[in-house]
N, C-alpha and C. Protein backbone atom coordinates (compact mmCIF):
# COMPACT_ATOMS: atom_id res chain seq x y z
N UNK A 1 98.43 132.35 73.41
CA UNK A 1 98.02 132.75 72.09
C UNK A 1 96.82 131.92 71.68
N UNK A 2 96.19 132.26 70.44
CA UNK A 2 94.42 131.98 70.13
C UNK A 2 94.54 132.29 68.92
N UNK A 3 94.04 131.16 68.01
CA UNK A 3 93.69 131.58 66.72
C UNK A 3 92.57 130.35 66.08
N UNK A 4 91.93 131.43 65.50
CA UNK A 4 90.90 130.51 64.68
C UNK A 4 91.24 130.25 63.66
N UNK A 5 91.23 129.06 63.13
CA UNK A 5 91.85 128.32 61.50
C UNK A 5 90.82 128.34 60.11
N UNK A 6 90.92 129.07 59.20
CA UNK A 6 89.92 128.90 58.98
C UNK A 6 90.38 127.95 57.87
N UNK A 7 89.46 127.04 56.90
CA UNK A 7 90.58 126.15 56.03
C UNK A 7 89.00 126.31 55.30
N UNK A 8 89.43 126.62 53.37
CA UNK A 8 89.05 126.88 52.26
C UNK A 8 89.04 125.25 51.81
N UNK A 9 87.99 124.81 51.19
CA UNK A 9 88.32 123.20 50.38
C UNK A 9 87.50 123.17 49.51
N UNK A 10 87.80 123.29 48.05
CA UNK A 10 87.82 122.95 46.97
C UNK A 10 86.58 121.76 46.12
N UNK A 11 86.03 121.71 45.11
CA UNK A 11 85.68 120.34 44.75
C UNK A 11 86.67 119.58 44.46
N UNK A 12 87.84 119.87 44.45
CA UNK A 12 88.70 119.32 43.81
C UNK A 12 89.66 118.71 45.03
N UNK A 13 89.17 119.05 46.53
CA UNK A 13 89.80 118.40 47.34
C UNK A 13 89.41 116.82 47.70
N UNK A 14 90.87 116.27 47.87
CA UNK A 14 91.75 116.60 48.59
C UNK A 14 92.94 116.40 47.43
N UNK A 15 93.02 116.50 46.36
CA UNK A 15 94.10 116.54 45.31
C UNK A 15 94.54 118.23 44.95
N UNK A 16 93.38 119.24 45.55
CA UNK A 16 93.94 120.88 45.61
C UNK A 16 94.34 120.48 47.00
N UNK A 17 94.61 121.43 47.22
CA UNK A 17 95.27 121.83 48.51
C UNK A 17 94.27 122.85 49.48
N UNK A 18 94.27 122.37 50.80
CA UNK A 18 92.94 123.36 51.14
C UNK A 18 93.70 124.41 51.17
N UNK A 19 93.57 125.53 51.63
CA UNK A 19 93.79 127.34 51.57
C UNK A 19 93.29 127.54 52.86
N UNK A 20 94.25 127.77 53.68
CA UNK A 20 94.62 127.91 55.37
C UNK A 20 94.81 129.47 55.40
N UNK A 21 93.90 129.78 56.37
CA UNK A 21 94.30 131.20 56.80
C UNK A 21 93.42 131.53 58.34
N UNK A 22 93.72 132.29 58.95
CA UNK A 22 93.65 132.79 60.29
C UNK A 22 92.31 133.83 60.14
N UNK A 23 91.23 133.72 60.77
CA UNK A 23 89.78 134.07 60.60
C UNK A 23 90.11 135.32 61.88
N UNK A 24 90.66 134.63 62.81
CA UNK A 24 90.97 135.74 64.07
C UNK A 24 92.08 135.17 64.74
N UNK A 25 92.79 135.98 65.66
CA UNK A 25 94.06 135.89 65.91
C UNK A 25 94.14 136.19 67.04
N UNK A 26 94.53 136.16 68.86
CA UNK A 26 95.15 136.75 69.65
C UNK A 26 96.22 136.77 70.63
N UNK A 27 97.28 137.37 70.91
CA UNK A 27 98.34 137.06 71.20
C UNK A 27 99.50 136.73 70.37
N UNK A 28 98.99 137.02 69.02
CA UNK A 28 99.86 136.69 67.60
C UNK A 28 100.89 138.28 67.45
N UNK A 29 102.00 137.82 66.93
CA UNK A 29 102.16 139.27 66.17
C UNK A 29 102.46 138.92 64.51
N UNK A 30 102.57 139.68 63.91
CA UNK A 30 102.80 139.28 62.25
C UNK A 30 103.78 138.11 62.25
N UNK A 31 105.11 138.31 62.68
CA UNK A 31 105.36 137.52 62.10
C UNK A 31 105.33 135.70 62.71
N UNK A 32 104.67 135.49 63.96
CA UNK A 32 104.18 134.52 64.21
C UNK A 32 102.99 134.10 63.46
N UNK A 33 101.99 134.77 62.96
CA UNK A 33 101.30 134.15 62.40
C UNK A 33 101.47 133.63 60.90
N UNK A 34 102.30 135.00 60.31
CA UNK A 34 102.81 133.93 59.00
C UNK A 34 103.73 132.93 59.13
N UNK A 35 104.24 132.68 60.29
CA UNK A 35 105.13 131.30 60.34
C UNK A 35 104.21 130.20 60.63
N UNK A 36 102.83 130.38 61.22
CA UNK A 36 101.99 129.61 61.84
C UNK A 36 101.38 128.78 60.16
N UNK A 37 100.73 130.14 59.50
CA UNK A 37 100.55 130.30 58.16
C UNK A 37 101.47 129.37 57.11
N UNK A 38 102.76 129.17 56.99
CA UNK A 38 103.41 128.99 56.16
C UNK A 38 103.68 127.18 56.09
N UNK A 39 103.91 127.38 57.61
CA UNK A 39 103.65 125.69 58.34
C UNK A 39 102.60 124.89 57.37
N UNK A 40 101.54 126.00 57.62
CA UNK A 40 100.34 124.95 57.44
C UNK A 40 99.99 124.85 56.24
N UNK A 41 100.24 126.45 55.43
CA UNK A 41 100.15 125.99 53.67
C UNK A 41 101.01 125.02 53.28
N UNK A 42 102.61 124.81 53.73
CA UNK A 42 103.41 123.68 53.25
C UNK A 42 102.39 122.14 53.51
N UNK A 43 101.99 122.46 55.10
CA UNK A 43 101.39 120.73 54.72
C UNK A 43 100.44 120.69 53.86
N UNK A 44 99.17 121.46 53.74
CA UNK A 44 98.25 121.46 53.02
C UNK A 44 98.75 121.07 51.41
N UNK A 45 99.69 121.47 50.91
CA UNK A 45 100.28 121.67 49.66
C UNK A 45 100.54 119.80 49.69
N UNK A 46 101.88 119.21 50.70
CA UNK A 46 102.30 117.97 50.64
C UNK A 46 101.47 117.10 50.41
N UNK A 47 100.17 117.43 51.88
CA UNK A 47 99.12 116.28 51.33
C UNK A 47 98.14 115.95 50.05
N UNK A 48 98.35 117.54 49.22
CA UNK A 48 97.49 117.79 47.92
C UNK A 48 98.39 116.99 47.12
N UNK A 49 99.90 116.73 47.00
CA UNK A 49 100.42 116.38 46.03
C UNK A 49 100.42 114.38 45.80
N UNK A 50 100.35 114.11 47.30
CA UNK A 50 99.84 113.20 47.31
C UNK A 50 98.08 112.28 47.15
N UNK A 51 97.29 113.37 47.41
CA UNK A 51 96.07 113.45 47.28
C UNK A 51 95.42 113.04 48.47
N UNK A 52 95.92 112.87 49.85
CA UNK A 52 95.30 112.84 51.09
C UNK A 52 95.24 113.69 51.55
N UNK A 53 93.37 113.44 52.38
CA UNK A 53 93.04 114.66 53.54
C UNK A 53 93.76 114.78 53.94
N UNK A 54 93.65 116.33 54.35
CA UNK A 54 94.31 117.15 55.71
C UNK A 54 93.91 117.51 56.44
N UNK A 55 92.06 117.57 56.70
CA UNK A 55 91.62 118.86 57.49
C UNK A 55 92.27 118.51 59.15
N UNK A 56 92.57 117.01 59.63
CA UNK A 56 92.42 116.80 60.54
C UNK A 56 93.80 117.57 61.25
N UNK A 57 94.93 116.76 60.21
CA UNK A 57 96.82 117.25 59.80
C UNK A 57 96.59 118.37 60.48
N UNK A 58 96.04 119.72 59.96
CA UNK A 58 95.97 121.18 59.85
C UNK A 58 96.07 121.32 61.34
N UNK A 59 94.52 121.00 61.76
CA UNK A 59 94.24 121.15 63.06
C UNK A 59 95.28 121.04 64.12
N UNK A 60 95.37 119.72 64.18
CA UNK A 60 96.92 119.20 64.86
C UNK A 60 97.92 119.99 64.61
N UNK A 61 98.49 120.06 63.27
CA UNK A 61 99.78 120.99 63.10
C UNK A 61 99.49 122.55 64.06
N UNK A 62 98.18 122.98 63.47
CA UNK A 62 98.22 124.28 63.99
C UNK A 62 97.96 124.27 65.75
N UNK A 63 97.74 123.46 66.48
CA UNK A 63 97.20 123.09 68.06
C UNK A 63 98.95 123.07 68.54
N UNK A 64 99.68 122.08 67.66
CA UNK A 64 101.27 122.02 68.03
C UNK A 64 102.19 123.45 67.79
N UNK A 65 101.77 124.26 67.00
CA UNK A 65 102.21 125.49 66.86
C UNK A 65 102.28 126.11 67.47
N UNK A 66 101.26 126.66 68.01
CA UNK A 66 100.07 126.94 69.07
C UNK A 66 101.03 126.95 70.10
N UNK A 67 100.75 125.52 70.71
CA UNK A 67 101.47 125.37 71.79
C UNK A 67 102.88 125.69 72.01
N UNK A 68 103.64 125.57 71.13
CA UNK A 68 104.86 125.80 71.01
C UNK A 68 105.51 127.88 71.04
N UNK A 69 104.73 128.07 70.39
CA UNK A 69 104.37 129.78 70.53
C UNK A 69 103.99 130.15 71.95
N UNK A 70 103.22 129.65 72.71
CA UNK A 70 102.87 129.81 73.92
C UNK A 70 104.02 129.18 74.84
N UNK A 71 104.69 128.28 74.57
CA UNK A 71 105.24 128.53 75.40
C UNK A 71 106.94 129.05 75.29
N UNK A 72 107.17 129.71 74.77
CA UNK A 72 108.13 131.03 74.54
C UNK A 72 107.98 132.06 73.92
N UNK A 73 108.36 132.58 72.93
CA UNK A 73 108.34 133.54 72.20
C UNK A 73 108.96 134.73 72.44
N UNK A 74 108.80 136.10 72.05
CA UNK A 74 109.13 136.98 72.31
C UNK A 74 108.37 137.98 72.59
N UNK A 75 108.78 139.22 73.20
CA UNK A 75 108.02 140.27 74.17
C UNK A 75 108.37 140.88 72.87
N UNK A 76 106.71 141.54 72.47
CA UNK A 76 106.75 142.16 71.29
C UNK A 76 106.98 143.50 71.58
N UNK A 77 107.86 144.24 72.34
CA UNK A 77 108.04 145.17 73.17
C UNK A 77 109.42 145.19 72.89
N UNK A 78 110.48 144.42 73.69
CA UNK A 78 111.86 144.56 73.12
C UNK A 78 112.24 143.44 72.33
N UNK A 79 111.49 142.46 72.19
CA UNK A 79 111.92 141.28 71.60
C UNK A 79 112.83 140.36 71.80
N UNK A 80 113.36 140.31 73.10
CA UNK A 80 114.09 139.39 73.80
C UNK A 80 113.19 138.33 73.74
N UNK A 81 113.68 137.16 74.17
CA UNK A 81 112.96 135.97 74.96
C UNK A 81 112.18 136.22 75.88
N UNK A 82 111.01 135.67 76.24
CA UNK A 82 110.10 135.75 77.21
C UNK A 82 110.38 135.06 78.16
N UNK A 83 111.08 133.61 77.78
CA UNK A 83 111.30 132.88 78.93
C UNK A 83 112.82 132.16 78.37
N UNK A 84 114.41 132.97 78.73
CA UNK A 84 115.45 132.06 78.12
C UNK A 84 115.56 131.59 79.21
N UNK A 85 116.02 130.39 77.89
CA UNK A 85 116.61 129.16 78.95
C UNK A 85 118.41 129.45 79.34
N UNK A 86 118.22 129.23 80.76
CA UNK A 86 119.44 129.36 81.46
C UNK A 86 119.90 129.52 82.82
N UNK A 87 120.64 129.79 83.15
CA UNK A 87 121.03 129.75 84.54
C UNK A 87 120.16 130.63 85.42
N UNK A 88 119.77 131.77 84.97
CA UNK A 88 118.93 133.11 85.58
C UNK A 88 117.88 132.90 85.24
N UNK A 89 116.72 133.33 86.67
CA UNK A 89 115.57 133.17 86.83
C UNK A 89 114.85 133.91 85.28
N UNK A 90 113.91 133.63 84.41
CA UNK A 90 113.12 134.66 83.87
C UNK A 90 112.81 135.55 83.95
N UNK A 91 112.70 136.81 83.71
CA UNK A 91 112.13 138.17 83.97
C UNK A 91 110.62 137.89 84.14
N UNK A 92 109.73 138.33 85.31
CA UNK A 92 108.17 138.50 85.24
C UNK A 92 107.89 138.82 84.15
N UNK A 93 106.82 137.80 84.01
CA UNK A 93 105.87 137.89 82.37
C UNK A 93 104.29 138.50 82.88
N UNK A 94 103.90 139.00 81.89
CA UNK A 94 102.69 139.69 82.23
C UNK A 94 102.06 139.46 80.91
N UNK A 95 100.99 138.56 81.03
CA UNK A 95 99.76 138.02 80.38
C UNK A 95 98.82 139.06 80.17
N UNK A 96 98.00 139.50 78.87
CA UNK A 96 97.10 140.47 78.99
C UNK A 96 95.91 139.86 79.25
N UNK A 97 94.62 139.97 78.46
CA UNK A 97 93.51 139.59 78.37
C UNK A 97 93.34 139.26 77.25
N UNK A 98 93.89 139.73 76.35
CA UNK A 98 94.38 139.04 74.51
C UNK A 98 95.32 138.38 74.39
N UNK A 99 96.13 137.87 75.53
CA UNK A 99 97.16 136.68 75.81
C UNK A 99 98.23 137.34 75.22
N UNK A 100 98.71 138.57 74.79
CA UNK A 100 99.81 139.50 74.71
C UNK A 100 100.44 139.24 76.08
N UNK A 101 101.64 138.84 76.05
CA UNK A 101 102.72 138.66 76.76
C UNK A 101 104.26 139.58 76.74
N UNK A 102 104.35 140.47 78.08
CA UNK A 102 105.60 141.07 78.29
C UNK A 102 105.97 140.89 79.22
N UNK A 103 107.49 141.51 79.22
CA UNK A 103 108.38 141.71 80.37
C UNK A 103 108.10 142.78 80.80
N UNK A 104 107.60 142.19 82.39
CA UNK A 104 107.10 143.37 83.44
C UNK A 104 107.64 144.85 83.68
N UNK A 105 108.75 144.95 83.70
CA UNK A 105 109.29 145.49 83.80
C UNK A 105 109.17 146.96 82.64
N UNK A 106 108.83 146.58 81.53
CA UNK A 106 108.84 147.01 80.02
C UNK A 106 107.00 147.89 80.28
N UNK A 107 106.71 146.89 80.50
CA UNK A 107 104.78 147.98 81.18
C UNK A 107 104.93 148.33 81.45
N UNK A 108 105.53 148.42 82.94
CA UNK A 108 105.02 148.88 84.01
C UNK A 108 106.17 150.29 83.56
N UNK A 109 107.21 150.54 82.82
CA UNK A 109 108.05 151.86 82.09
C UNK A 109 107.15 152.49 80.90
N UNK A 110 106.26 151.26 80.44
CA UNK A 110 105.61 152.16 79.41
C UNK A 110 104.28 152.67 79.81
N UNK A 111 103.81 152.36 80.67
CA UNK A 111 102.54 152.89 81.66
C UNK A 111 102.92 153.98 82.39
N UNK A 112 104.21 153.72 82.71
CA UNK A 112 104.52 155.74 83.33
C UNK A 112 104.84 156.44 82.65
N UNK A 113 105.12 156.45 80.85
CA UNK A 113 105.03 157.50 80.25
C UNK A 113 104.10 158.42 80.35
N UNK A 114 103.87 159.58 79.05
CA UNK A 114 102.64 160.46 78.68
C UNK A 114 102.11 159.88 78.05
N UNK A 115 100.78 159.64 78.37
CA UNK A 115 99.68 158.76 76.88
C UNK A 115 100.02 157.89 76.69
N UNK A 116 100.30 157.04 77.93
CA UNK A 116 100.96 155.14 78.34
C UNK A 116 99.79 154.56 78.56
């Protein structure tokens, strides 16, 4: 997954809160990015109430997100796990070119439909 951060700041920063939002997105689906989103308005908000920068916080928070999204999530296809943890091997994952991630198995059925 890929996203650009974009972060809004104020004259009034760093006692406002900057205003975090996603400029571009890929490999996201909705509701990963408003969790990505929600993360980062909460810190933005904490460090406003205290009155310390964040731009750096943001970055970091959102790089750890990031990473954490990448490495599981769900096949926005059936929405299982992409990769559970457990005794049985993973199902083949299939990476797009927009870092959209499925279970192989799930393409390669929806590619032999009509108008797949």
């Amino acid at each position: 997954m890929e996203a650009t951060l974009a972060l809004e700041l104020s004259q009034a920063y760093p006692e406002s809160a900057a205003v975090c939002r996603l400029s571009r997105s890929r490999g996201m689906v909705g509701d990963e990015e408003a969790a990505l989103l929600a993360a980062l308005t909460a810190l933005a908000a904490e460090a406003a109430s205290s009155g310390e920068s964040c731009v750096y916080a943001l970055v970091e928070a959102a790089i750890e997100k990031l990473t954490e999204l990448n490495a599981g999530g769900d096949c926005p296809i059936c929405r299982d796990d992409l990769f559970p943890r457990g005794a049985a091997p993973p199902p083949p994952t299939y990476v797009s070119a927009c870092f959209h991630s499925f279970h192989c198995p799930l393409c390669c059925r929806r590619a032999e439909l009509p108008g797949g």
